[in-house]
Protein backbone atom coordinates (compact mmCIF):
# COMPACT_ATOMS: atom_id res chain seq x y z
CA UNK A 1 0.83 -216.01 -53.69
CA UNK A 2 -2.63 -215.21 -52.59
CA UNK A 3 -4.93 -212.49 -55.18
CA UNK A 4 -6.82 -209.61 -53.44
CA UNK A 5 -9.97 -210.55 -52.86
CA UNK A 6 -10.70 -206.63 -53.88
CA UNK A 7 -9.00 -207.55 -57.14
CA UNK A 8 -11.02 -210.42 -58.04
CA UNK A 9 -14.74 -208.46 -57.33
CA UNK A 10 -14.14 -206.42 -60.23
CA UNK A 11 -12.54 -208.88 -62.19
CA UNK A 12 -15.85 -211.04 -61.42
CA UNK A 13 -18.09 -208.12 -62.56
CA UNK A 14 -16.50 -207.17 -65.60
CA UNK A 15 -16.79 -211.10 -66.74
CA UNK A 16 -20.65 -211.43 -65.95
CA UNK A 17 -20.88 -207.78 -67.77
CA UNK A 18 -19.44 -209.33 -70.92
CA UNK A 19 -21.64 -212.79 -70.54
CA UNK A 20 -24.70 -210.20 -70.21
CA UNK A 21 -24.42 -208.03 -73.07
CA UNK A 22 -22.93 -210.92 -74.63
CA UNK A 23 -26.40 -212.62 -74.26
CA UNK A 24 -28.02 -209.38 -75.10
CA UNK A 25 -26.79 -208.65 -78.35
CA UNK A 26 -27.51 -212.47 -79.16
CA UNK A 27 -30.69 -212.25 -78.57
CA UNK A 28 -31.40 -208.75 -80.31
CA UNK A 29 -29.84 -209.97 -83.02
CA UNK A 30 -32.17 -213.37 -83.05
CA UNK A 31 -35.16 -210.54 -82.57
CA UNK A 32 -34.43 -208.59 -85.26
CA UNK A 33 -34.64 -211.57 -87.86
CA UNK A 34 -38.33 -211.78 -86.60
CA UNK A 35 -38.89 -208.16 -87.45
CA UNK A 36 -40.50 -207.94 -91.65
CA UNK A 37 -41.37 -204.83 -92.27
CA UNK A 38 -44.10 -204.79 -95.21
CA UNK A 39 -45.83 -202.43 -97.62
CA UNK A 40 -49.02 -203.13 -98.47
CA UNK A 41 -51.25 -201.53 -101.06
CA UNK A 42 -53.94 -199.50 -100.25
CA UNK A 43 -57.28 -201.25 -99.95
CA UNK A 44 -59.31 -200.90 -103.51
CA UNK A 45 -62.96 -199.61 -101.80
CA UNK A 46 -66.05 -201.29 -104.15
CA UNK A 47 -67.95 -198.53 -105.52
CA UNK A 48 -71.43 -198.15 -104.15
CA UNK A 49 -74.95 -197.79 -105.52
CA UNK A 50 -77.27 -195.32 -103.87
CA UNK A 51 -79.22 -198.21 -102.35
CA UNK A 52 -75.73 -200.03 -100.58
CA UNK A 53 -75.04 -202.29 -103.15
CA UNK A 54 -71.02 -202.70 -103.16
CA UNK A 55 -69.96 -203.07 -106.54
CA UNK A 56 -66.38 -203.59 -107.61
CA UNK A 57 -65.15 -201.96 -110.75
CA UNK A 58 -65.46 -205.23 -112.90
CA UNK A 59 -69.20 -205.70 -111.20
CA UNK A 60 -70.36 -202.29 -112.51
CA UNK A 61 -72.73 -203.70 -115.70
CA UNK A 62 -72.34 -201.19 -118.75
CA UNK A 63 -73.03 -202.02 -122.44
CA UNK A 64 -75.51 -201.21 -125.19
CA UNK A 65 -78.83 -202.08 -126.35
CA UNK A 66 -79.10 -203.16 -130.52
CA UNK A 67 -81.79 -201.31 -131.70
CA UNK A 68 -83.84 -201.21 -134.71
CA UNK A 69 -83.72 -197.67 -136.60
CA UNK A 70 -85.86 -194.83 -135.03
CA UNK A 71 -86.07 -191.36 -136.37
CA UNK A 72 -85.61 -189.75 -132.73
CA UNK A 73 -83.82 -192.80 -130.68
CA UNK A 74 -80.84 -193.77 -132.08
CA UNK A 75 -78.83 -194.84 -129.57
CA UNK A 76 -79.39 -196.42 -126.21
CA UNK A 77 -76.53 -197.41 -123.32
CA UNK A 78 -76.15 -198.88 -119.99
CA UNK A 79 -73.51 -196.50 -117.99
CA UNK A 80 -72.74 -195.29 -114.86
CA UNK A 81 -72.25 -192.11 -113.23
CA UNK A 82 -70.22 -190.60 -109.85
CA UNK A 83 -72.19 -188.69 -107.72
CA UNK A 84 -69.69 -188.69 -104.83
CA UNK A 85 -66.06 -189.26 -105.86
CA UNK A 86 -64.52 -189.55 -102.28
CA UNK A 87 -67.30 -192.17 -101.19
CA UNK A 88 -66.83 -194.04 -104.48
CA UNK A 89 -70.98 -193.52 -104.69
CA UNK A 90 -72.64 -194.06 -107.95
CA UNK A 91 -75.74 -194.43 -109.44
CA UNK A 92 -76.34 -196.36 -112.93
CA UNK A 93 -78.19 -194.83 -115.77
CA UNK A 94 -79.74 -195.38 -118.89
CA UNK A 95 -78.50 -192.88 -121.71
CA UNK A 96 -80.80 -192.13 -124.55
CA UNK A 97 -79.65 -190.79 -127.66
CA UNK A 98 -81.00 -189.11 -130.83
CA UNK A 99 -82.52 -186.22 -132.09
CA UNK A 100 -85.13 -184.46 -130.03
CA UNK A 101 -86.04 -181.42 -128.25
CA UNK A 102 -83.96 -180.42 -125.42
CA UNK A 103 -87.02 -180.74 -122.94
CA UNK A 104 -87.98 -184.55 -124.40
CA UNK A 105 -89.50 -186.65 -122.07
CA UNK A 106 -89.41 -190.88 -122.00
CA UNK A 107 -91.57 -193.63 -120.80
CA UNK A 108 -90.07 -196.96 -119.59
CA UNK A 109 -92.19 -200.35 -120.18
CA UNK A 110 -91.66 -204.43 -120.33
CA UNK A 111 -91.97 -205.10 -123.74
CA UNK A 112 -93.82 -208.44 -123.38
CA UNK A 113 -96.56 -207.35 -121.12
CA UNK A 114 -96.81 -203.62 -120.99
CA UNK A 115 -98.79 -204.16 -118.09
CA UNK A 116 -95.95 -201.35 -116.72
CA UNK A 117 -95.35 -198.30 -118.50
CA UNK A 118 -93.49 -196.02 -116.10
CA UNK A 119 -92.45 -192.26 -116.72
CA UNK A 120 -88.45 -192.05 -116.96
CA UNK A 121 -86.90 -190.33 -114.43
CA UNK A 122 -84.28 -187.55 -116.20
CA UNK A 123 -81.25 -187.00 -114.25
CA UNK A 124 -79.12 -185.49 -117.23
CA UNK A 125 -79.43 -183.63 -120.46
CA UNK A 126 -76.68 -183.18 -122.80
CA UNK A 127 -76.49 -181.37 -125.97
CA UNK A 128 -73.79 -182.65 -128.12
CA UNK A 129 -71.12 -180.30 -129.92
CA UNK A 130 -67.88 -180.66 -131.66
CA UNK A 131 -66.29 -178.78 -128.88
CA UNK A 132 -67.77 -180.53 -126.02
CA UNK A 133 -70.92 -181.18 -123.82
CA UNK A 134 -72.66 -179.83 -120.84
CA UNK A 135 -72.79 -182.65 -119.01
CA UNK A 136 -73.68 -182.37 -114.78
CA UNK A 137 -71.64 -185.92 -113.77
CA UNK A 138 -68.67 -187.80 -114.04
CA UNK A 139 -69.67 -190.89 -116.54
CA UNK A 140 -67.51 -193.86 -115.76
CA UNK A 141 -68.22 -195.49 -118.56
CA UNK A 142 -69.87 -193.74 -122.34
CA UNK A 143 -68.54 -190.69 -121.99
CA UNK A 144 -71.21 -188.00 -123.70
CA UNK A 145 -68.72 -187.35 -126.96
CA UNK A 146 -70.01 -186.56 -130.61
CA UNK A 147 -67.78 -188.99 -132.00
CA UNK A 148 -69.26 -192.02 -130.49
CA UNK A 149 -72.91 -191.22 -130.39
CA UNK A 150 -75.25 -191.31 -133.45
CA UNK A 151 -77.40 -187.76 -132.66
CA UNK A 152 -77.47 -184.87 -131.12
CA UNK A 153 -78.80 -184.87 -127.30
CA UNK A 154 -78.42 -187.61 -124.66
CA UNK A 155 -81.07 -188.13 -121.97
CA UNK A 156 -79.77 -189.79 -118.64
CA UNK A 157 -82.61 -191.42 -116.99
CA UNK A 158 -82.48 -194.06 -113.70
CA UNK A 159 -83.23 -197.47 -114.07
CA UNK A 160 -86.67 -199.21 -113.14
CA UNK A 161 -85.93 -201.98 -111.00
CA UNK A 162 -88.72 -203.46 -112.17
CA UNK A 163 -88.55 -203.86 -115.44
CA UNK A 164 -85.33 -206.21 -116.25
CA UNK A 165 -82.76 -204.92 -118.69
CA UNK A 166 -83.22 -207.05 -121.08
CA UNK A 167 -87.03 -206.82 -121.78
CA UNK A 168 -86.63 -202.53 -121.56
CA UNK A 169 -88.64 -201.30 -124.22
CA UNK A 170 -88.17 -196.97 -124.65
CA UNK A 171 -90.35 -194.68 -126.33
CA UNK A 172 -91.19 -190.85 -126.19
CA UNK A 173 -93.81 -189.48 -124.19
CA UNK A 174 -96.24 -187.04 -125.70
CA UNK A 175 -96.12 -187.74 -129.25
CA UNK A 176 -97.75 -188.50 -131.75
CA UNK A 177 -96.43 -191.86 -133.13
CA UNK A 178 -95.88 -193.58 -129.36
CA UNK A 179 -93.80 -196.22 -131.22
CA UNK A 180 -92.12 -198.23 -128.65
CA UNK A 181 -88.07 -198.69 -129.44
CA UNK A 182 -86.63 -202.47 -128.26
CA UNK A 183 -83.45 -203.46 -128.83
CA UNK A 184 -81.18 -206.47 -127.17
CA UNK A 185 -79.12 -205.92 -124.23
CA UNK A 186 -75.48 -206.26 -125.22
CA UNK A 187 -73.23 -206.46 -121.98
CA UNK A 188 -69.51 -205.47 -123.14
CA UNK A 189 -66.18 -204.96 -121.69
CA UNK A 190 -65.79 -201.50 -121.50
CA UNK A 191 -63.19 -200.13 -119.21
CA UNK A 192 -63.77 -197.24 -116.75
CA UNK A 193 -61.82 -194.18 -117.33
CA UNK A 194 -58.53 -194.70 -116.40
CA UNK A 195 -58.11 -191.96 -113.55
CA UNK A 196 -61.06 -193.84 -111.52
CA UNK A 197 -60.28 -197.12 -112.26
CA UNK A 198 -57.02 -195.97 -110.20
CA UNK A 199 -58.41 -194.06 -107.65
CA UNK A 200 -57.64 -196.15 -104.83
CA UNK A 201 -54.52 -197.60 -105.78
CA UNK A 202 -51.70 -194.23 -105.45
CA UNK A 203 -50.77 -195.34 -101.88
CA UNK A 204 -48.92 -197.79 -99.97
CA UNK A 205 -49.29 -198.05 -96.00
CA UNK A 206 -45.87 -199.56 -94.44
CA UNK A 207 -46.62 -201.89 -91.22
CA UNK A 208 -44.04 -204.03 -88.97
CA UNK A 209 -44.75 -206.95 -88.03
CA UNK A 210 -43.14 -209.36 -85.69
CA UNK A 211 -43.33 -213.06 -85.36
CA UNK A 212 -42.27 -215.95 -82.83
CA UNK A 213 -40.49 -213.51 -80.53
CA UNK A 214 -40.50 -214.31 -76.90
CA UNK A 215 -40.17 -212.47 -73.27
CA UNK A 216 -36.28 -212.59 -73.50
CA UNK A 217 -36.05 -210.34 -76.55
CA UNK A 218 -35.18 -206.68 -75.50
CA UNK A 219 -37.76 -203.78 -74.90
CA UNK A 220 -36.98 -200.76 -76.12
């Protein structure tokens, strides 16, 4: 008994159809084992210093000087402050503190040669109460609070690059006694405040990637 020949064309098609999607969902499944999706935290930015230097949060120097008694400088740190939160832009400071007139001004000199006595450039004045303090920046580290400082004002002034840290010698301008205040450099440990340290870390960016798969995988 002889088949159609009509019969066996559809018969034919049907069995290449199944061999075909068959293959197909072979292969998509072998694609889809090469699909990872990951999630990846977002990128920490360095903080920056007004003159492009990239600092990362561990690279930001901070700490205090040890200083022999003084009747106006009593205190005397390395900090920080944010001048632009959203470009992680900073600029370091030196904060002075002790007991002097609101409008004090400082002079800045190497205390082996004094060949360099430079006027201190104020950037901040804070007047120290139990309730608070009017300070103009965000300090990242030393925050301006009576309970850690020994006097009642703190002057913010910018560093001199050229006089190194740890040959700073400080004194008040104008007076009478011009007695120069030296101290050694003590670099600590301190950790910025928590809510900056984290600033950059709230959000994760998911991305797919695919590996080893060739032409014959399916295109959407």
């Amino acid at each position: 008994m002889q088949k159609n020949p009509l019969m066996i064309i559809p018969a034919a098609i049907a069995t290449i159809a199944i061999v075909v999607a068959s293959k197909y969902f072979l292969t998509a499944a072998k694609c889809e084992n090469q699909i990872v999706t990951l999630s990846l935290p977002q990128i920490k930015l360095p903080y920056k210093t007004e003159d492009g230097r990239a600092l990362s949060m561990d690279g930001i120097p901070r700490g205090r000087f040890q200083i022999s008694g003084d009747s106006e400088i009593t205190q005397i740190e390395l900090s920080a402050v944010m001048l632009d939160p959203s470009q992680n832009l900073i600029k370091q400071v030196l904060m002075i503190g002790g007991n002097f007139p609101d409008v004090a001004e400082f002079e800045l000199s190497d205390r082996f040669t004094r060949k360099i006595i430079r006027p201190a450039k104020v950037i901040d004045r804070i007047v120290l109460q139990p309730s608070g303090s009017n300070t103009n920046f965000i300090y990242l580290f030393a925050p301006p609070q009576i309970t850690r400082w020994n006097g009642s004002r703190i002057v913010s002034v910018e560093l001199d690059n050229s006089i190194p840290i740890d040959r700073l010698s400080i004194r008040r301008a104008s007076t009478q006694s011009r007695k120069w205040v030296e101290g050694v450099f003590v670099r600590t440990n301190e950790q910025i405040k928590f809510g900056y340290a984290r600033k950059n870390e709230g959000k994760e960016y998911k991305t797919t990637y695919i590996y080893g798969v060739s032409d014959a995988c399916p295109k959407d």
